[in-house]
N, C-alpha and C. Protein backbone atom coordinates (compact mmCIF):
# COMPACT_ATOMS: atom_id res chain seq x y z
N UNK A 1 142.20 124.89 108.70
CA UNK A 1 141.68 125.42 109.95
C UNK A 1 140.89 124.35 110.70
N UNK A 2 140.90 124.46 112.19
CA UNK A 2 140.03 123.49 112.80
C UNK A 2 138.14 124.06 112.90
N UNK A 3 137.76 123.32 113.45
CA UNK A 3 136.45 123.12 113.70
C UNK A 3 135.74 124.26 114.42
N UNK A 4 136.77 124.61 115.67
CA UNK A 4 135.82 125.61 116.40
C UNK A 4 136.31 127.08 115.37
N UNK A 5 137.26 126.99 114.87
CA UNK A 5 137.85 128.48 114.29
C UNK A 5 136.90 128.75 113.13
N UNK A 6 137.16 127.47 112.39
CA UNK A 6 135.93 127.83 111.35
C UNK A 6 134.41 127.97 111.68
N UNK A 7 133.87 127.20 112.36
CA UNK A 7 132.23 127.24 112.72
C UNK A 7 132.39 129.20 113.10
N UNK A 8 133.67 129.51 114.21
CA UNK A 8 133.61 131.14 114.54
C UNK A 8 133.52 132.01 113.19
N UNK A 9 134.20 131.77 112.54
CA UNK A 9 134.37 132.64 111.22
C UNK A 9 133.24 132.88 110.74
N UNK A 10 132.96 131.72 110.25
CA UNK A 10 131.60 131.09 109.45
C UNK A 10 130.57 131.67 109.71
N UNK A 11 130.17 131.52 111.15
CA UNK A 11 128.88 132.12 111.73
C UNK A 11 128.56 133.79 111.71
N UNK A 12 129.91 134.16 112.10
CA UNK A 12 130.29 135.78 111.93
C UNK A 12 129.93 136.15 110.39
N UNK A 13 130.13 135.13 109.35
CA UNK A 13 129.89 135.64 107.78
C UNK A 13 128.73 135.29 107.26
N UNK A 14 127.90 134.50 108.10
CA UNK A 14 126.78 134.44 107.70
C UNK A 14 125.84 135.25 107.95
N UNK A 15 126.06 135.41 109.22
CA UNK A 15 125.35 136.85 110.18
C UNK A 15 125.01 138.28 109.44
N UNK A 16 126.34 138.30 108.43
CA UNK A 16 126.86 139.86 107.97
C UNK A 16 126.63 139.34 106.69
N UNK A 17 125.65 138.81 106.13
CA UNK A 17 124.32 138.70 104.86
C UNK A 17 123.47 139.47 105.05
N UNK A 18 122.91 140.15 104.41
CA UNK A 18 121.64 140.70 104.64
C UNK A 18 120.36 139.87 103.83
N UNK A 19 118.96 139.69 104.46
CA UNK A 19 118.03 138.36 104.25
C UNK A 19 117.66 138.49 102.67
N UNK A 20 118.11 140.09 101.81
CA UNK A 20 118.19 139.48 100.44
C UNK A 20 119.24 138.78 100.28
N UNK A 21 120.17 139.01 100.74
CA UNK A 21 121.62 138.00 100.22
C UNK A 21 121.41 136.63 100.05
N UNK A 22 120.54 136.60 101.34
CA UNK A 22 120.34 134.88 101.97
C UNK A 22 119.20 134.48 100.81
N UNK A 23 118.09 135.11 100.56
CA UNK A 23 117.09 134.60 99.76
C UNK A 23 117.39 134.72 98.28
N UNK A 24 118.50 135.18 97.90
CA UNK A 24 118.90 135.11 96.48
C UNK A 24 120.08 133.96 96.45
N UNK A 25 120.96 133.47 97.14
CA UNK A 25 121.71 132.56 97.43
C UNK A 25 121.08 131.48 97.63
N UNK A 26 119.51 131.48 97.76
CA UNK A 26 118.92 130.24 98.24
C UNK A 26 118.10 129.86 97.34
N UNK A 27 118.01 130.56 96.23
CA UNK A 27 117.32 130.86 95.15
C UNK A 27 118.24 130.10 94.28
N UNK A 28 119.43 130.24 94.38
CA UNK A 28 120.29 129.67 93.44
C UNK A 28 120.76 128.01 93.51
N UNK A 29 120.80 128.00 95.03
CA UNK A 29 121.01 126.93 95.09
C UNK A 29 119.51 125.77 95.24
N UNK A 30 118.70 126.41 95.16
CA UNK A 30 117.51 125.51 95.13
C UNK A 30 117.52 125.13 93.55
N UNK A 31 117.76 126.10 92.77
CA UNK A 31 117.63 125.81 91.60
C UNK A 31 118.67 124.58 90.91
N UNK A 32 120.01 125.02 91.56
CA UNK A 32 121.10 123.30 91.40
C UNK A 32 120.52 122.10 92.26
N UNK A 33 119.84 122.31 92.91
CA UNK A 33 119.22 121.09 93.66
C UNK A 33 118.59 120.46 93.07
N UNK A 34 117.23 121.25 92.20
CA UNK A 34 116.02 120.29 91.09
C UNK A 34 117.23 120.39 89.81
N UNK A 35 118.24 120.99 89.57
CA UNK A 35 118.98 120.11 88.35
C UNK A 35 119.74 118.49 88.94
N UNK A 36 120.01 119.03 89.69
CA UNK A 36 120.66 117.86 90.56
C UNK A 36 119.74 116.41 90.63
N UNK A 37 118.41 116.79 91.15
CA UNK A 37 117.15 115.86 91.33
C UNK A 37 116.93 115.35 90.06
N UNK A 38 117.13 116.36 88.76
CA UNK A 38 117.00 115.51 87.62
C UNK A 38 117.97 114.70 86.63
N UNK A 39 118.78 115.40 86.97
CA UNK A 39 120.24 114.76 86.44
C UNK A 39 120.39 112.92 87.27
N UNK A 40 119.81 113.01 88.28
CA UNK A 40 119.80 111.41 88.99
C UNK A 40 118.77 110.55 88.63
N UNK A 41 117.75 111.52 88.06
CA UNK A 41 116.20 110.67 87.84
C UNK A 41 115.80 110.31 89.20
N UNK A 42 116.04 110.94 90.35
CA UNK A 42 115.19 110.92 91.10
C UNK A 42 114.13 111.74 91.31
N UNK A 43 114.01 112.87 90.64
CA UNK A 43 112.76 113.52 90.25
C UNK A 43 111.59 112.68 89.98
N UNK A 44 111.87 111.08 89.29
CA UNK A 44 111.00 110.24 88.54
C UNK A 44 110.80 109.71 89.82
N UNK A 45 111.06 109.42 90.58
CA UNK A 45 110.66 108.33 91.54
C UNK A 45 110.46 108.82 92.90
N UNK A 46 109.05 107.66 93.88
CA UNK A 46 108.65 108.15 94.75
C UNK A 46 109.37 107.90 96.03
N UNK A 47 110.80 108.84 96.16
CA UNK A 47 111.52 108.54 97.41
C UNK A 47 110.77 109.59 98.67
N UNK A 48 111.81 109.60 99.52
CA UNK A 48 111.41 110.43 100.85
C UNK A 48 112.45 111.21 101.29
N UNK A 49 111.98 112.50 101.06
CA UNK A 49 113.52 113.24 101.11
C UNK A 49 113.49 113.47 103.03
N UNK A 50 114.50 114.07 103.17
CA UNK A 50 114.81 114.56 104.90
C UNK A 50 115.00 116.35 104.66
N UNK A 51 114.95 117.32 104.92
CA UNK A 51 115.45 117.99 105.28
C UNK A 51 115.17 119.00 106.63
N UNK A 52 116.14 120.03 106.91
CA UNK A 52 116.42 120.91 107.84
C UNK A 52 115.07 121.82 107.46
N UNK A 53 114.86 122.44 108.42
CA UNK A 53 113.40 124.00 108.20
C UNK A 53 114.65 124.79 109.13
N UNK A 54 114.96 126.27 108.18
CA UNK A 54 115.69 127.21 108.58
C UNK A 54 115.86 127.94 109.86
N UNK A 55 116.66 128.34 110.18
CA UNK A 55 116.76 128.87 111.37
C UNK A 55 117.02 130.19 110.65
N UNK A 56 115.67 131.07 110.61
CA UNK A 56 115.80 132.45 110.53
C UNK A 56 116.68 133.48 110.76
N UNK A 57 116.70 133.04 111.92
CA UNK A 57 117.91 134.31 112.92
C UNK A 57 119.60 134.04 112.63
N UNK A 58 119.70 132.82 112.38
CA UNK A 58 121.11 132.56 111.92
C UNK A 58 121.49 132.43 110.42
N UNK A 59 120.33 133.29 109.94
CA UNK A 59 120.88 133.14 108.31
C UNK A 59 120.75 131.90 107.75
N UNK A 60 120.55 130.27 107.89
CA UNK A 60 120.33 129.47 106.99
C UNK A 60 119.99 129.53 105.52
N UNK A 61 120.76 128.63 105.12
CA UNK A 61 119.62 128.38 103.40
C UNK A 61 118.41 128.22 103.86
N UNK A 62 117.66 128.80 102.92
CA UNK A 62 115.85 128.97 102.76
C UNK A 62 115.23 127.36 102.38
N UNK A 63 115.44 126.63 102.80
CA UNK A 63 115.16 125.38 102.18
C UNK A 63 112.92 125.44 102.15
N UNK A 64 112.57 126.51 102.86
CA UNK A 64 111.24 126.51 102.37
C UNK A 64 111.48 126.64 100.66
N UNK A 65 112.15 126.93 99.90
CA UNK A 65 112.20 126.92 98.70
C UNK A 65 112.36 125.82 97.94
N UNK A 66 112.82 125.23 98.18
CA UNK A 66 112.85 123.82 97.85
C UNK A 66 111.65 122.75 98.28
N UNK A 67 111.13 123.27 99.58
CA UNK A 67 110.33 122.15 100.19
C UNK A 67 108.28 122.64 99.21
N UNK A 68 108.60 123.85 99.08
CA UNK A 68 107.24 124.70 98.30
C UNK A 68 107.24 123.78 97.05
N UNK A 69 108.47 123.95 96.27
CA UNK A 69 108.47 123.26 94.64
C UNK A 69 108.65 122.19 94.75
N UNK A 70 108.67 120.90 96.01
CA UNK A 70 108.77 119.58 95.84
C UNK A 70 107.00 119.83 96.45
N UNK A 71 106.24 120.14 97.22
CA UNK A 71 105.12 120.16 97.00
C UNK A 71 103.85 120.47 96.09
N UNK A 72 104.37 121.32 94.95
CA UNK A 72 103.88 122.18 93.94
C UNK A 72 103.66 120.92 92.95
N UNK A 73 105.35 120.58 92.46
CA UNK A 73 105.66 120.33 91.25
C UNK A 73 105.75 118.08 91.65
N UNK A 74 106.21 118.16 92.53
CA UNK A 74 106.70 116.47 92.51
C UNK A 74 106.08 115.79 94.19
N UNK A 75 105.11 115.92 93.83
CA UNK A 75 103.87 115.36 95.01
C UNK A 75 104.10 113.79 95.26
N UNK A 76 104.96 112.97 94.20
CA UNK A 76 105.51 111.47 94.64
C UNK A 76 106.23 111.78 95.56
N UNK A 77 106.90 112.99 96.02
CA UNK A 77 108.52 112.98 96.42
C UNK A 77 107.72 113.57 98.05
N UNK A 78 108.16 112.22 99.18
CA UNK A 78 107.16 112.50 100.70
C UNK A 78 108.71 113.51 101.13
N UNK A 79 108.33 114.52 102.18
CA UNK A 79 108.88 115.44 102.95
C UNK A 79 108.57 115.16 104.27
N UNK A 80 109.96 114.80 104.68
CA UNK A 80 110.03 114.96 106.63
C UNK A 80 110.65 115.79 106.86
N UNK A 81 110.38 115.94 108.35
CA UNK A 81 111.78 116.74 109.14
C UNK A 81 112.32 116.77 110.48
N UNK A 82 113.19 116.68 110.91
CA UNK A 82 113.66 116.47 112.19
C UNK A 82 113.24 117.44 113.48
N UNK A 83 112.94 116.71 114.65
CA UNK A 83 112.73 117.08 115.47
C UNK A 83 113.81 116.54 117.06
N UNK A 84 114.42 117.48 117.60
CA UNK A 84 115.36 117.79 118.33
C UNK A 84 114.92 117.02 119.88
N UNK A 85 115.78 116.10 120.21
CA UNK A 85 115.59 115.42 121.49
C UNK A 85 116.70 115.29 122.18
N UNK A 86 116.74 116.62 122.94
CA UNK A 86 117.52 117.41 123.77
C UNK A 86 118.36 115.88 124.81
N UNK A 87 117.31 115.34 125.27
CA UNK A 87 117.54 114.58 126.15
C UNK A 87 118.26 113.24 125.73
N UNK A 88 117.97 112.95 124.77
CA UNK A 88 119.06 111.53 124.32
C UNK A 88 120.05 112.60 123.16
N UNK A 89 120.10 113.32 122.82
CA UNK A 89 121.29 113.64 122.05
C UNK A 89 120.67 113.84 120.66
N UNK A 90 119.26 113.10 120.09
CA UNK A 90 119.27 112.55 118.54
C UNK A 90 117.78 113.95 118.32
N UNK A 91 118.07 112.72 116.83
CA UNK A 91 116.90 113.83 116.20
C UNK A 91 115.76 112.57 115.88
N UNK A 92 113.94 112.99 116.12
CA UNK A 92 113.54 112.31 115.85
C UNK A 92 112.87 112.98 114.41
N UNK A 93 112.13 112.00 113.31
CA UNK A 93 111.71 112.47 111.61
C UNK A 93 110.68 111.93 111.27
N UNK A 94 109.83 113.19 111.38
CA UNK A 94 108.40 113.31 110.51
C UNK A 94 108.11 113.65 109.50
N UNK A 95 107.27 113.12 108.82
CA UNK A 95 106.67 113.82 107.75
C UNK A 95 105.83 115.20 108.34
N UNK A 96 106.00 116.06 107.26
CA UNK A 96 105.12 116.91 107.03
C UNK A 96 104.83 117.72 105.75
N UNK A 97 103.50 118.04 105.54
CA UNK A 97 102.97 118.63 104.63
C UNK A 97 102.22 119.79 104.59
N UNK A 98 102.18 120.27 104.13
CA UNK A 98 101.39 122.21 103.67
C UNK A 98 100.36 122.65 105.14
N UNK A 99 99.92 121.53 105.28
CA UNK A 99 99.11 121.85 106.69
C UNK A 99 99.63 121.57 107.78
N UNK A 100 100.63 121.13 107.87
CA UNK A 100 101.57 120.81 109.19
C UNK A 100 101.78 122.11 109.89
N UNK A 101 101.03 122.39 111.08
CA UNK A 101 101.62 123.31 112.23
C UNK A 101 102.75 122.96 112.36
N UNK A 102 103.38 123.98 112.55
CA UNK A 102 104.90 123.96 113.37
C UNK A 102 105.11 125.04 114.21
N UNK A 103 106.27 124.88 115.13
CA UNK A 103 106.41 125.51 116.68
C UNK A 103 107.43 125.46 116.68
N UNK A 104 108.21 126.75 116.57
CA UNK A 104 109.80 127.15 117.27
C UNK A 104 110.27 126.78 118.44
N UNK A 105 111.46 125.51 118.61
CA UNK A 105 112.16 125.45 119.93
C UNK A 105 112.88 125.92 120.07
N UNK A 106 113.61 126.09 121.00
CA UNK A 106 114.57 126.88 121.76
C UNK A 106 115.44 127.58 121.39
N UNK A 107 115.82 126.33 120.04
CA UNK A 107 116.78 127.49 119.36
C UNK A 107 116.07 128.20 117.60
N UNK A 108 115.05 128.37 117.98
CA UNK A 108 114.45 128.64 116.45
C UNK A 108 114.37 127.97 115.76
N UNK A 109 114.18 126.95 115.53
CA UNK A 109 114.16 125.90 114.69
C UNK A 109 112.29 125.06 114.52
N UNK A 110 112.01 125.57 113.52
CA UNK A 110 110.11 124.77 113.48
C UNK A 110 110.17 123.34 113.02
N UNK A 111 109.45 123.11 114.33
CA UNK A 111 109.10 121.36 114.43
C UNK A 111 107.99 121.25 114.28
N UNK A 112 107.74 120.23 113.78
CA UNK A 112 105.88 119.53 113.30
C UNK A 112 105.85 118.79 115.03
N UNK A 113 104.52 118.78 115.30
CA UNK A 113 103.90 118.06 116.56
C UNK A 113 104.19 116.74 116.48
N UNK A 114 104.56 116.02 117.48
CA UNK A 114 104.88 114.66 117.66
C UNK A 114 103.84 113.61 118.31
N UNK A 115 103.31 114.26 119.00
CA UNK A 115 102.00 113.50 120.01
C UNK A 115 101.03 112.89 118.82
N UNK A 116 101.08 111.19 118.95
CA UNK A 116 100.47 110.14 118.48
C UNK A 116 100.63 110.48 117.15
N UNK A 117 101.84 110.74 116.27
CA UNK A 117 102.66 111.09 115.02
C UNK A 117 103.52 109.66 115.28
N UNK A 118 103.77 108.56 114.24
CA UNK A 118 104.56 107.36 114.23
C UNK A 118 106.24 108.31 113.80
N UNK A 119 106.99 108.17 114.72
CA UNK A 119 108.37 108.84 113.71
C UNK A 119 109.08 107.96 112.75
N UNK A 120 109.85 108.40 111.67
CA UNK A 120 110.08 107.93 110.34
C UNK A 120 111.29 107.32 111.12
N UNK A 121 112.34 105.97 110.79
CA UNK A 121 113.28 105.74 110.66
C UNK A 121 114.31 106.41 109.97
N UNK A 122 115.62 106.33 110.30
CA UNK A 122 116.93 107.08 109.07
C UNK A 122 116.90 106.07 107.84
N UNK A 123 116.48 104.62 108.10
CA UNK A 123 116.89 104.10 106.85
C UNK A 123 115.87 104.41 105.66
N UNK A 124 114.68 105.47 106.18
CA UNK A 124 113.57 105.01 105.31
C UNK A 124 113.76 106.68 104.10
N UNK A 125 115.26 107.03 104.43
CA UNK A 125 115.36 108.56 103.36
C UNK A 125 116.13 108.00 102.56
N UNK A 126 116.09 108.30 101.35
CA UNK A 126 116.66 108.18 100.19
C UNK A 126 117.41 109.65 100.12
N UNK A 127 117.43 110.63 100.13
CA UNK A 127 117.92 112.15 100.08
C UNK A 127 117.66 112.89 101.40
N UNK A 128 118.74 113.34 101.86
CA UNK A 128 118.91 113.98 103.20
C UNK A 128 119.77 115.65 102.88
N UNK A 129 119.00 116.46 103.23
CA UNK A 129 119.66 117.79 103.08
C UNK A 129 120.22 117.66 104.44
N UNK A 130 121.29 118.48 103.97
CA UNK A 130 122.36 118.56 105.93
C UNK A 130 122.49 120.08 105.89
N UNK A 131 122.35 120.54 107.08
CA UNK A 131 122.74 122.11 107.37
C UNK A 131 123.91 122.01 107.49
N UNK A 132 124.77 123.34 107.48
CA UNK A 132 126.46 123.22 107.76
C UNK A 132 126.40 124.64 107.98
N UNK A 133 127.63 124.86 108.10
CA UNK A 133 128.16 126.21 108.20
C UNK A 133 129.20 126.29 107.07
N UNK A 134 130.29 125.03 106.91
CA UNK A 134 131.02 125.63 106.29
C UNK A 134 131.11 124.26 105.57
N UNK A 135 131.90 123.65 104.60
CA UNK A 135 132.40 122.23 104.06
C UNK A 135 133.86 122.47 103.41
N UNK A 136 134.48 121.09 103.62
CA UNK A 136 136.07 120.93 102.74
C UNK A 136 135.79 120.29 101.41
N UNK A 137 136.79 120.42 100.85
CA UNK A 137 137.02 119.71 98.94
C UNK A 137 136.96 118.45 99.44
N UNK A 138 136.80 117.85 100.61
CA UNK A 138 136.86 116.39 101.18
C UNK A 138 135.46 115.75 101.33
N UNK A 139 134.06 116.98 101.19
CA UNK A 139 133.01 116.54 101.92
C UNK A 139 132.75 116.26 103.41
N UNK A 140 133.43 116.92 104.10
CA UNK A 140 133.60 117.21 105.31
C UNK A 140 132.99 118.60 105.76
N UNK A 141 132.25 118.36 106.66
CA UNK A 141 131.57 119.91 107.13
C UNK A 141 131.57 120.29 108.89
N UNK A 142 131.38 121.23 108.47
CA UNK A 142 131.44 121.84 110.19
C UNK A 142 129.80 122.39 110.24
N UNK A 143 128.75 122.21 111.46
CA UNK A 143 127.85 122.39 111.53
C UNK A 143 128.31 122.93 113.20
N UNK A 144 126.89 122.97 113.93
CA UNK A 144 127.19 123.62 115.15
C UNK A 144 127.60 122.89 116.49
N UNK A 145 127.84 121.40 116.31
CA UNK A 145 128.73 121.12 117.31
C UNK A 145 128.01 119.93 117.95
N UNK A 146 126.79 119.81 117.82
CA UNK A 146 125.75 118.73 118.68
C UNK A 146 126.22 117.44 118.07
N UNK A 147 126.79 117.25 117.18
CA UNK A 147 126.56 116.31 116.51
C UNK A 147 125.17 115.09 116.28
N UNK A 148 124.23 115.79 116.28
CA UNK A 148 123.24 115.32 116.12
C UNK A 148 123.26 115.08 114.65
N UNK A 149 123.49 115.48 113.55
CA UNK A 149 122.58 114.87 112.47
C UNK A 149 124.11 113.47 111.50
N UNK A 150 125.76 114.17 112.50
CA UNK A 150 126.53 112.54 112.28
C UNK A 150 126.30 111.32 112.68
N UNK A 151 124.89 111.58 114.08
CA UNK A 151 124.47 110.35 114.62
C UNK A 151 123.37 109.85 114.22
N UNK A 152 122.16 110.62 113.24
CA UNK A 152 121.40 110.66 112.57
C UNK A 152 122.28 109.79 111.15
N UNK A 153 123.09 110.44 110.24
CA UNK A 153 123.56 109.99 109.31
C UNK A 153 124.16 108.38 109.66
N UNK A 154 124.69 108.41 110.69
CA UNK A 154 125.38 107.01 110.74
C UNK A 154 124.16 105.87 110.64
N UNK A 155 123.27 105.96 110.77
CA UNK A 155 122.12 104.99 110.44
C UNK A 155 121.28 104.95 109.10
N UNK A 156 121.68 105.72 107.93
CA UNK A 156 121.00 106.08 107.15
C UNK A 156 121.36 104.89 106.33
N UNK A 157 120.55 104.88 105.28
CA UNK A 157 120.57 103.43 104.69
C UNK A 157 121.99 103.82 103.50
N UNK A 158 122.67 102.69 102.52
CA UNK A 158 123.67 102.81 101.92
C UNK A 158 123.59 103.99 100.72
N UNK A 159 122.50 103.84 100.14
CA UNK A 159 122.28 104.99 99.13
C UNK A 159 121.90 105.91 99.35
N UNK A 160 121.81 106.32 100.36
CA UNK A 160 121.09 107.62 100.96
C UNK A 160 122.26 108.94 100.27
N UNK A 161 121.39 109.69 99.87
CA UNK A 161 122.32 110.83 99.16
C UNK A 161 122.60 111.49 100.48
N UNK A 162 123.40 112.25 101.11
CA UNK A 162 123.24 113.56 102.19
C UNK A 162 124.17 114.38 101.43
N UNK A 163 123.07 115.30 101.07
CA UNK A 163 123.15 116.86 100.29
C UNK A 163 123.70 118.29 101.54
N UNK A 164 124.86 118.35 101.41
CA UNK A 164 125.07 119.90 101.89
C UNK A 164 124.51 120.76 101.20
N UNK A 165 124.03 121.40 101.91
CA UNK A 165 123.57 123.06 101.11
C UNK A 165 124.08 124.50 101.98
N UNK A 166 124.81 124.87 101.18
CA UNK A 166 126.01 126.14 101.63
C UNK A 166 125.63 127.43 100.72
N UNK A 167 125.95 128.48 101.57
CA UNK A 167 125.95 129.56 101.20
C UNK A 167 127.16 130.16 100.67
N UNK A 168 128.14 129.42 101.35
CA UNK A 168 129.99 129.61 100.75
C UNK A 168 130.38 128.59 99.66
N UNK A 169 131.48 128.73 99.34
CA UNK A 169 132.06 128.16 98.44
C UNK A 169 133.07 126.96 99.82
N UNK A 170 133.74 125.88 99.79
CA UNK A 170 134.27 125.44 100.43
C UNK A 170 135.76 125.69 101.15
N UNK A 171 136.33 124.94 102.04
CA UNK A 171 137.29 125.47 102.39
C UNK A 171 138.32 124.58 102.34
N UNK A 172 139.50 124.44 101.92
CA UNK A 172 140.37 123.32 101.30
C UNK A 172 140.44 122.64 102.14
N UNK A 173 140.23 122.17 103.49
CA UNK A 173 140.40 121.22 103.86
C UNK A 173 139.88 121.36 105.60
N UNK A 174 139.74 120.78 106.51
CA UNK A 174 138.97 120.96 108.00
C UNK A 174 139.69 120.17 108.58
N UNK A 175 141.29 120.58 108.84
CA UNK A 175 141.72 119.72 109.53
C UNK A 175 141.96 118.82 110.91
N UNK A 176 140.93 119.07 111.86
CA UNK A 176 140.29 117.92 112.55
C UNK A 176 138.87 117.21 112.29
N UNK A 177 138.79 116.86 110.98
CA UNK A 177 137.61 115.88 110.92
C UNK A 177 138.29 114.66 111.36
N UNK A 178 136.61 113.92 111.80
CA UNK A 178 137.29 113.22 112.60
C UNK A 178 136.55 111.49 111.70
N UNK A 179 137.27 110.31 112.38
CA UNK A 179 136.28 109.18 111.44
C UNK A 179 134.61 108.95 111.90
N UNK A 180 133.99 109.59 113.07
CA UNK A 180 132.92 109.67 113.17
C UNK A 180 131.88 110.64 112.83
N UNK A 181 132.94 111.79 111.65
CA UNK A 181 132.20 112.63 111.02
C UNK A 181 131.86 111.92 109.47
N UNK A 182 130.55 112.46 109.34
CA UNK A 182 129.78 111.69 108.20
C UNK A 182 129.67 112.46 107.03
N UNK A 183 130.69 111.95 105.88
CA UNK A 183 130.53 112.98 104.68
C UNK A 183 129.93 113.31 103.82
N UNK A 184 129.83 114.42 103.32
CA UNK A 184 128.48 114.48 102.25
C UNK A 184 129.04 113.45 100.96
N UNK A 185 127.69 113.17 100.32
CA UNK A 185 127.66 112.81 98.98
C UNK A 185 127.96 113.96 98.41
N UNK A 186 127.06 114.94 98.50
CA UNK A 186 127.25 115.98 97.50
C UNK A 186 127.09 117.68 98.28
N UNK A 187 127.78 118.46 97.28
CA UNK A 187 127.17 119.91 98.21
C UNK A 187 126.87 120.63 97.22
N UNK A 188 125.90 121.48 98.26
CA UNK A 188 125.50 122.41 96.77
C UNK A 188 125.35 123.74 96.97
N UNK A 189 126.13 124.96 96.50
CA UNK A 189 125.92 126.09 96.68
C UNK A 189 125.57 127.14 95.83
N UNK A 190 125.83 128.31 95.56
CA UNK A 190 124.51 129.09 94.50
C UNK A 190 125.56 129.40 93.69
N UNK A 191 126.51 128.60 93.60
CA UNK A 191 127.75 128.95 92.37
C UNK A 191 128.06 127.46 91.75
N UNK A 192 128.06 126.06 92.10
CA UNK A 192 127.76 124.86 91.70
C UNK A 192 127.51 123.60 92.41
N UNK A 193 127.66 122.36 92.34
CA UNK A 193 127.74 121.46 92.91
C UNK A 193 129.01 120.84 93.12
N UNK A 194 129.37 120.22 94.22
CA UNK A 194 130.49 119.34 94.56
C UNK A 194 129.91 118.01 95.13
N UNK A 195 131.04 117.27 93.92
CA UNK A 195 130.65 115.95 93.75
C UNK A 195 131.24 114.79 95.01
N UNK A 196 132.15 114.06 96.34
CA UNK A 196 132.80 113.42 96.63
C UNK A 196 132.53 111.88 96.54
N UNK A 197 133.45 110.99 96.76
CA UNK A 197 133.45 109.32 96.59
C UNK A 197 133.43 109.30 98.10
């Protein structure tokens, strides 16, 4: 299937979760994530992860679940997150932590304050969670169309993990990806992980 058919599907099946569905699915896959984190030994070391803060209304993975137990449990491990710049196309990346205000833009999405905040570079993440909607057995995903975080990824340094995190299982294949779509390392959903080269 192509891009716009699936993102339609996709969105329609995420919608028609109900927010236990979503918080037990997110439950699961947070939990393959810290196996994941330890199975690499990056649990041991003080990288800088990236990720997404949920968009409530559209059903996302809960990644506050993940971002609570990397603050709880692994306080080496720094947390940013992207903030949306409508006007050039990109995303800019902050840190934030337990006391970080955040403020819903436009499209629901909570951003940390930027005013006299230095923003993080892409090369400076070692682990990048990616939102999607849907992914192929290829590591190929369909997200919502901005291509903001393939133009984000294209600068990320060589080892940079970028972690899908899905609520579905994948779909055999997305046949208009394109070569300026950026593939995951890995995905992870509340039934296992998928590995790609």
């Amino acid at each position: 299937m192509n891009k716009v058919d699936l993102r339609r599907e996709y969105l329609t099946k995420r919608k028609a979760l109900t927010a236990r569905e979503v918080e037990h699915r997110s439950q699961l896959i947070g939990k393959l994530f810290f196996d994941f984190l330890v199975k690499t030994k990056l649990v041991t070391e003080p990288v800088m992860l990236h990720t997404f803060l949920p968009i409530q209304r559209t059903n996302e993975v809960d990644t506050w679940l993940i971002i609570r137990h990397l603050w709880a449990a692994f306080k080496h491990i720094q947390i940013a997150v992207p903030v949306t710049d409508t006007a050039q196309s990109t995303l800019g990346h902050y840190l934030i932590s337990p006391e970080t205000p955040l403020v819903e833009n436009r499209w629901g999405i909570p951003e940390p304050p930027t005013q006299g905040y230095q923003p993080l570079s892409p090369i400076d993440f070692r682990i990048v969670l990616v939102p999607l909607l849907v992914f192929d057995q290829q590591g190929h995903r369909v997200g919502y169309g901005g291509g903001y975080y393939d133009r984000f990824l294209s600068h990320s340094r060589p080892d940079c993990l970028k972690v899908g995190l899905s609520l579905f299982e994948p779909v055999e294949a997305i046949d208009d990806a394109e070569p300026t779509d950026i593939p995951l390392t890995i995905c992870i959903t509340p039934v296992q992980d998928y590995t790609f080269n």
